[in-house]
Protein backbone atom coordinates (compact mmCIF):
# COMPACT_ATOMS: atom_id res chain seq x y z
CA UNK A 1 0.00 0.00 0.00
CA UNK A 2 2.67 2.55 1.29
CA UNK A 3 4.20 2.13 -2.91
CA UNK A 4 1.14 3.89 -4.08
CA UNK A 5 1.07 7.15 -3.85
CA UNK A 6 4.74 6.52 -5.51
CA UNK A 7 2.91 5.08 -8.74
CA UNK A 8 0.38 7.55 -8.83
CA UNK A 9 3.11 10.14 -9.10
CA UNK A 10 5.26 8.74 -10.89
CA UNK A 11 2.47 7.86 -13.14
CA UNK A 12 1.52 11.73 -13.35
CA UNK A 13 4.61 12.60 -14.43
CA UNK A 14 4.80 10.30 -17.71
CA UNK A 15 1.45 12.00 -18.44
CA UNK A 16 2.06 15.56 -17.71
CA UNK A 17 5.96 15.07 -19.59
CA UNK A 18 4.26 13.63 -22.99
CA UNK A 19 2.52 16.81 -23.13
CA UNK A 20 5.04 19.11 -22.60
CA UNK A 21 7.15 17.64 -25.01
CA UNK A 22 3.87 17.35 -27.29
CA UNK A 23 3.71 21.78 -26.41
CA UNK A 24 6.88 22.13 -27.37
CA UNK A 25 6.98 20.29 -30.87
CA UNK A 26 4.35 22.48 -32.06
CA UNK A 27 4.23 24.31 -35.44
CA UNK A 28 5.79 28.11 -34.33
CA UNK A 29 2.83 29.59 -37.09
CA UNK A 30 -0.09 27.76 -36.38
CA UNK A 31 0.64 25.60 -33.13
CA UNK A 32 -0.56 22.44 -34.63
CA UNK A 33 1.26 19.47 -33.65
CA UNK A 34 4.61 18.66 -35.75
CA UNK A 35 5.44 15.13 -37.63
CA UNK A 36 8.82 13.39 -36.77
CA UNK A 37 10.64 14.90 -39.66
CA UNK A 38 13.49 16.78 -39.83
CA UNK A 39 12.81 20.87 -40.81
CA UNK A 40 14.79 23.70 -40.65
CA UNK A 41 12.31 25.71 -38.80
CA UNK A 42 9.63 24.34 -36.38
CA UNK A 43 7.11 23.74 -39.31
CA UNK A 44 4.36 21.80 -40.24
CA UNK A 45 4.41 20.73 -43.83
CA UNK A 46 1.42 23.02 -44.40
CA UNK A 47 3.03 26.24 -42.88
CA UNK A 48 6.06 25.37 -44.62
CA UNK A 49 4.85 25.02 -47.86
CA UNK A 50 2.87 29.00 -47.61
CA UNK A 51 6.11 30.26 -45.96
CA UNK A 52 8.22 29.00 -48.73
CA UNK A 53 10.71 31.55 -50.09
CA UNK A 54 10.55 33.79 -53.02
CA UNK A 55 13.50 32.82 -54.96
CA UNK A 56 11.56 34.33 -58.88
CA UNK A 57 9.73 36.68 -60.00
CA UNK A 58 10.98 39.98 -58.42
CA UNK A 59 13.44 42.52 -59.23
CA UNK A 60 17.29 41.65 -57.24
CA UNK A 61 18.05 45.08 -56.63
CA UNK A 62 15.23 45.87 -55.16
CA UNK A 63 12.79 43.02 -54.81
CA UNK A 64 9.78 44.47 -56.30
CA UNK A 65 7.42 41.82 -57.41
CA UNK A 66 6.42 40.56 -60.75
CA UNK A 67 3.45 38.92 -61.53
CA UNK A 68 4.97 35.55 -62.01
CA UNK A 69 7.01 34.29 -59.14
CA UNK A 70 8.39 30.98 -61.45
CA UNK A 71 10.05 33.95 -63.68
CA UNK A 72 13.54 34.62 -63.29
CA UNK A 73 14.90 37.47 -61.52
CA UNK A 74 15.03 40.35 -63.53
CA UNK A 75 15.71 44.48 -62.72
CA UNK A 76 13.04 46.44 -62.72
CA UNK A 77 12.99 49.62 -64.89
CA UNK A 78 13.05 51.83 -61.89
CA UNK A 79 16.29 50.55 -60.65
CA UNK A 80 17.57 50.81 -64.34
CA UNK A 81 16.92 54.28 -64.89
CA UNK A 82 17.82 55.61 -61.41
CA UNK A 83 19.15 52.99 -59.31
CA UNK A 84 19.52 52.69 -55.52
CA UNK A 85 21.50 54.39 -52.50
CA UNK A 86 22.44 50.38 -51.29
CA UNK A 87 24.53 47.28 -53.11
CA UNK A 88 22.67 44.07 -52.26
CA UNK A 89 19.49 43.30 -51.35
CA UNK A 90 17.83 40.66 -50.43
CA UNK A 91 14.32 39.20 -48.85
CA UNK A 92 12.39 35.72 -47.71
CA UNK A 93 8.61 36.20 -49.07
CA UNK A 94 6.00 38.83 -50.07
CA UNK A 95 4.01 40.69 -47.27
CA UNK A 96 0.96 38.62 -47.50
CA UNK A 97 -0.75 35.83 -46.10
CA UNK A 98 1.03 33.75 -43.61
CA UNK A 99 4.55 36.11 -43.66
CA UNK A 100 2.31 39.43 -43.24
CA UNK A 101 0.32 37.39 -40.16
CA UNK A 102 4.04 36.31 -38.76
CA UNK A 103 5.25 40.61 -39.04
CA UNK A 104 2.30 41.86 -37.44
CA UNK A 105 2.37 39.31 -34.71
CA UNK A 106 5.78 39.69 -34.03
CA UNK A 107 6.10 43.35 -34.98
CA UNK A 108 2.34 44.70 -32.30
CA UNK A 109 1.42 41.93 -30.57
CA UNK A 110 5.47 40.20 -29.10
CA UNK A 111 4.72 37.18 -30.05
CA UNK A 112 8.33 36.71 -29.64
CA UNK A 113 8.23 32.65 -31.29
CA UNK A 114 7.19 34.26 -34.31
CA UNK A 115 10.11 36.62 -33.72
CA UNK A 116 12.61 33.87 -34.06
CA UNK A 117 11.09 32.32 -36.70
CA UNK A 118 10.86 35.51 -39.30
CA UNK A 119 14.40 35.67 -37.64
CA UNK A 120 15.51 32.42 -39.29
CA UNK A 121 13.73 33.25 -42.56
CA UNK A 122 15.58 36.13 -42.81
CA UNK A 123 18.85 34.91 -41.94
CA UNK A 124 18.33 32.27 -44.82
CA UNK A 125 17.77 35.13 -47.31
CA UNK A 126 21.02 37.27 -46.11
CA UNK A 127 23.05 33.63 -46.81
CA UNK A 128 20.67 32.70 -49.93
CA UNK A 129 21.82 36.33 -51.50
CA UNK A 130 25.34 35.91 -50.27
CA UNK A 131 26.03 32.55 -52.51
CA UNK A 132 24.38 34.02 -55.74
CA UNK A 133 26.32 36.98 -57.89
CA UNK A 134 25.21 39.23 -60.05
CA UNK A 135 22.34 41.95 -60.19
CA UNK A 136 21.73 42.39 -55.76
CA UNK A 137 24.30 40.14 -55.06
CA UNK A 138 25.55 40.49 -50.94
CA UNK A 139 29.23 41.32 -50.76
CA UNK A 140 31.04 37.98 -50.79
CA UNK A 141 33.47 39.20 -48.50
CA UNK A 142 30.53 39.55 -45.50
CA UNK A 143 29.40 43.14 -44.10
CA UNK A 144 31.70 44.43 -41.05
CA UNK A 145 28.39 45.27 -39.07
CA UNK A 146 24.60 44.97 -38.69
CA UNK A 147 22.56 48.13 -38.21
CA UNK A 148 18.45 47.79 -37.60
CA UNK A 149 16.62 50.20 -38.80
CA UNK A 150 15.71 52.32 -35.47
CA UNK A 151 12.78 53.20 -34.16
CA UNK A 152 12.62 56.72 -32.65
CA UNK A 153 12.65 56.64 -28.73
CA UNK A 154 8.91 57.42 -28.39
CA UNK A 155 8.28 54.47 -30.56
CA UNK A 156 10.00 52.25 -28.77
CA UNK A 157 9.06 53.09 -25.13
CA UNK A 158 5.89 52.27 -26.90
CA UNK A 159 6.10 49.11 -28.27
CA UNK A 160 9.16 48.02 -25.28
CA UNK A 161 11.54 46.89 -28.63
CA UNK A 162 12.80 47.30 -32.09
CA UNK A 163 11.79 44.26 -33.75
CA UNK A 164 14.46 44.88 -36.63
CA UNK A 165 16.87 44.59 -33.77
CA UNK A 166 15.91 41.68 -32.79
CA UNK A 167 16.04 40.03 -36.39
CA UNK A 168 19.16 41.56 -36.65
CA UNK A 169 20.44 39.92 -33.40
CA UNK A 170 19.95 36.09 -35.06
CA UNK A 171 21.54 37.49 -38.23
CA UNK A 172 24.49 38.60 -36.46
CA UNK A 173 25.30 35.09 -34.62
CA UNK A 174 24.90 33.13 -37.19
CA UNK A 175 27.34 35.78 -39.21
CA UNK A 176 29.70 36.21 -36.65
CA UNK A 177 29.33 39.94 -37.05
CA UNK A 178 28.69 42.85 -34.47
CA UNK A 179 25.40 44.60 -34.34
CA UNK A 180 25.93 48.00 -33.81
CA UNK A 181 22.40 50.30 -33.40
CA UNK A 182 24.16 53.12 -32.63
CA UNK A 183 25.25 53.47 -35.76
CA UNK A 184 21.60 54.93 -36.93
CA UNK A 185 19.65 56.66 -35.14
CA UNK A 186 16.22 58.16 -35.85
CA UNK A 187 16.24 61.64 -35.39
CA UNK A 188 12.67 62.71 -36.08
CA UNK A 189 9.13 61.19 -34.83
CA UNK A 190 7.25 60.28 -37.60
CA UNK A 191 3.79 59.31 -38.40
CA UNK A 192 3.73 55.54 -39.07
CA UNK A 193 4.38 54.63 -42.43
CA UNK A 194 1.35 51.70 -42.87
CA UNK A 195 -0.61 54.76 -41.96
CA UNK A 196 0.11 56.81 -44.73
CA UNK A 197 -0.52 56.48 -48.64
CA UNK A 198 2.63 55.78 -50.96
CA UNK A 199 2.88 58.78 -52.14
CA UNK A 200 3.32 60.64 -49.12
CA UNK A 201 5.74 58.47 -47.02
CA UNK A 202 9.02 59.82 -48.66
CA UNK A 203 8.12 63.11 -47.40
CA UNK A 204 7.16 61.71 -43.92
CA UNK A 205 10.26 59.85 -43.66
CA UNK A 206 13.12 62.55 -44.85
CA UNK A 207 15.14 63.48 -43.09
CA UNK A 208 14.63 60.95 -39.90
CA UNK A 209 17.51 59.44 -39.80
CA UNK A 210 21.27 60.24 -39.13
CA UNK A 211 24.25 57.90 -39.21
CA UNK A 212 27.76 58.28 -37.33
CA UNK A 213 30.83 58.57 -39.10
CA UNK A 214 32.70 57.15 -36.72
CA UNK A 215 31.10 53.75 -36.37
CA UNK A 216 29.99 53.21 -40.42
CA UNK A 217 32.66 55.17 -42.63
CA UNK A 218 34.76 53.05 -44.93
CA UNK A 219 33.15 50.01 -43.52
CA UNK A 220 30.64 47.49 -45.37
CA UNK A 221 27.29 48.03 -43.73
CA UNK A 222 24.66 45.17 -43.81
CA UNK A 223 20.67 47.07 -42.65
CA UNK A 224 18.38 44.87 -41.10
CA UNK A 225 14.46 45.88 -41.23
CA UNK A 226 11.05 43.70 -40.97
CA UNK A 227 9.48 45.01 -43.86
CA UNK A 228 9.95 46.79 -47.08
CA UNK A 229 6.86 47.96 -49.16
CA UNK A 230 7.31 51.30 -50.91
CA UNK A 231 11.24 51.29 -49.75
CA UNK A 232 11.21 54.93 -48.55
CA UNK A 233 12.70 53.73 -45.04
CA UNK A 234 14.86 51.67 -46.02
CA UNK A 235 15.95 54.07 -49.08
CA UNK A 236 16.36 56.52 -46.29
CA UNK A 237 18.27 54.67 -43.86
CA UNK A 238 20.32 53.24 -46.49
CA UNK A 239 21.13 57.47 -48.26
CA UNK A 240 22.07 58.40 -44.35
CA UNK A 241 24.66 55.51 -43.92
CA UNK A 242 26.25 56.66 -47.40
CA UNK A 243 26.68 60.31 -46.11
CA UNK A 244 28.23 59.16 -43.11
CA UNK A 245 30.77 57.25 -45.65
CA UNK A 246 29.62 53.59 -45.44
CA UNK A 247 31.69 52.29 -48.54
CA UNK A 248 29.11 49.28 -48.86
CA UNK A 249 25.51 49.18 -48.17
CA UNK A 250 23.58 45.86 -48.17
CA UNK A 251 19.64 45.52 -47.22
CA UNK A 252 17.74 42.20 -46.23
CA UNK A 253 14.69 42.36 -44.82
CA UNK A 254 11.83 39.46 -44.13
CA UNK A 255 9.03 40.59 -46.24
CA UNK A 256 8.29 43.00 -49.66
């Protein structure tokens, strides 16, 4: 009689440890249960499949998307005829569906899992532009730092972190490289871009941002951000590290 009690518990704890392992090998986008196979994210086959990368279809200097995403790569006319203040770019997916659900999670809500996964995604784009030459190409040689794009200290006592900081964080470890956010700094509250129509979020943005000379000149610069859509931030960000004499700017960023 007196063994009892020791079953019961014991007994308790093979049921309460199969489902915390069975919590923890969940899907990280929709929490459904995972098969035994090996993924490079915590994926169901499902989630995988709609979070699968752009890799056609879009423009390399810029990413702007084409109509067909089996198409090759090819430059768009706006970055023929005027071209862009950085050197490579790259990014994971278009800002819809699953990836846009992911960003806005992550980006208002902390759901911080999310966070590591857009984390990975982008990581896998930085390394997926790095191996490829040509037209956007990363520098072979590696950027000397990471800078996030910065949120402007009223932001981010707002929202308690910089979520391209955070992305830029994974980046950097699997890089070996330093992040350095000091190295941009927003210098002007602004009026959120998703609020504002294309049109008018260059002028919202200019002039927000102002890099230091002592931490980027002469040095290959690699700017981390969640989300590009028009490209005015980044296109910003990216014209403030050149004054401040960055001699390389790359951009990668999780969604377009």
């Amino acid at each position: 009689m007196a063994c009892a009690p020791e079953g019961r518990l014991l007994r308790l704890v093979r049921f309460f440890g199969r489902g915390l392992l069975s919590l923890c090998d969940r899907c990280q986008a929709c929490s459904g249960l995972l098969p035994d196979t090996d993924q490079p994210h915590p994926l169901c086959p499902a989630c995988a499949a709609r979070l699968a990368p752009r890799l056609g279809g879009h423009c390399p200097r810029c990413g702007e998307l084409g109509p067909q995403a089996s198409a090759a790569p090819l430059v768009c006319p706006d970055c023929r005829r005027q071209g862009r203040p950085w050197d490579g770019f790259a990014f994971h997916g278009a800002y819809e569906g699953l990836l846009r659900q992911l960003v806005l999670a992550f980006k208002f809500h902390g759901r911080l899992g999310q966070g590591r996964l857009l984390a990975g995604l982008v990581a896998e784009a930085y390394l997926r532009a790095a191996a490829r030459t040509g037209e956007g190409a990363m520098d072979p040689a590696g950027p000397d730092l990471l800078v996030p794009v910065p949120l402007h200290p009223r932001r981010l006592a707002w929202r308690g972190f910089n979520q391209s900081l955070e992305l830029s964080r994974v980046l950097a470890a699997r890089l070996g490289r330093p992040v350095v956010p000091a190295a941009l700094a927003r210098i002007r509250h602004t009026t959120p871009q998703s609020s504002l129509p294309g049109a008018a979020r260059q002028a919202n943005i200019a002039g927000a941002f102002a890099a230091a000379p002592a931490l980027v000149a002469g040095r290959a610069v690699l700017l981390v951000d969640d989300v590009m859509t028009t490209g005015a931030t980044v296109d910003t960000a990216a014209r403030a590290l050149r004054r401040a004499g960055a001699a390389r700017v790359d951009v990668v960023v999780a969604a377009r």
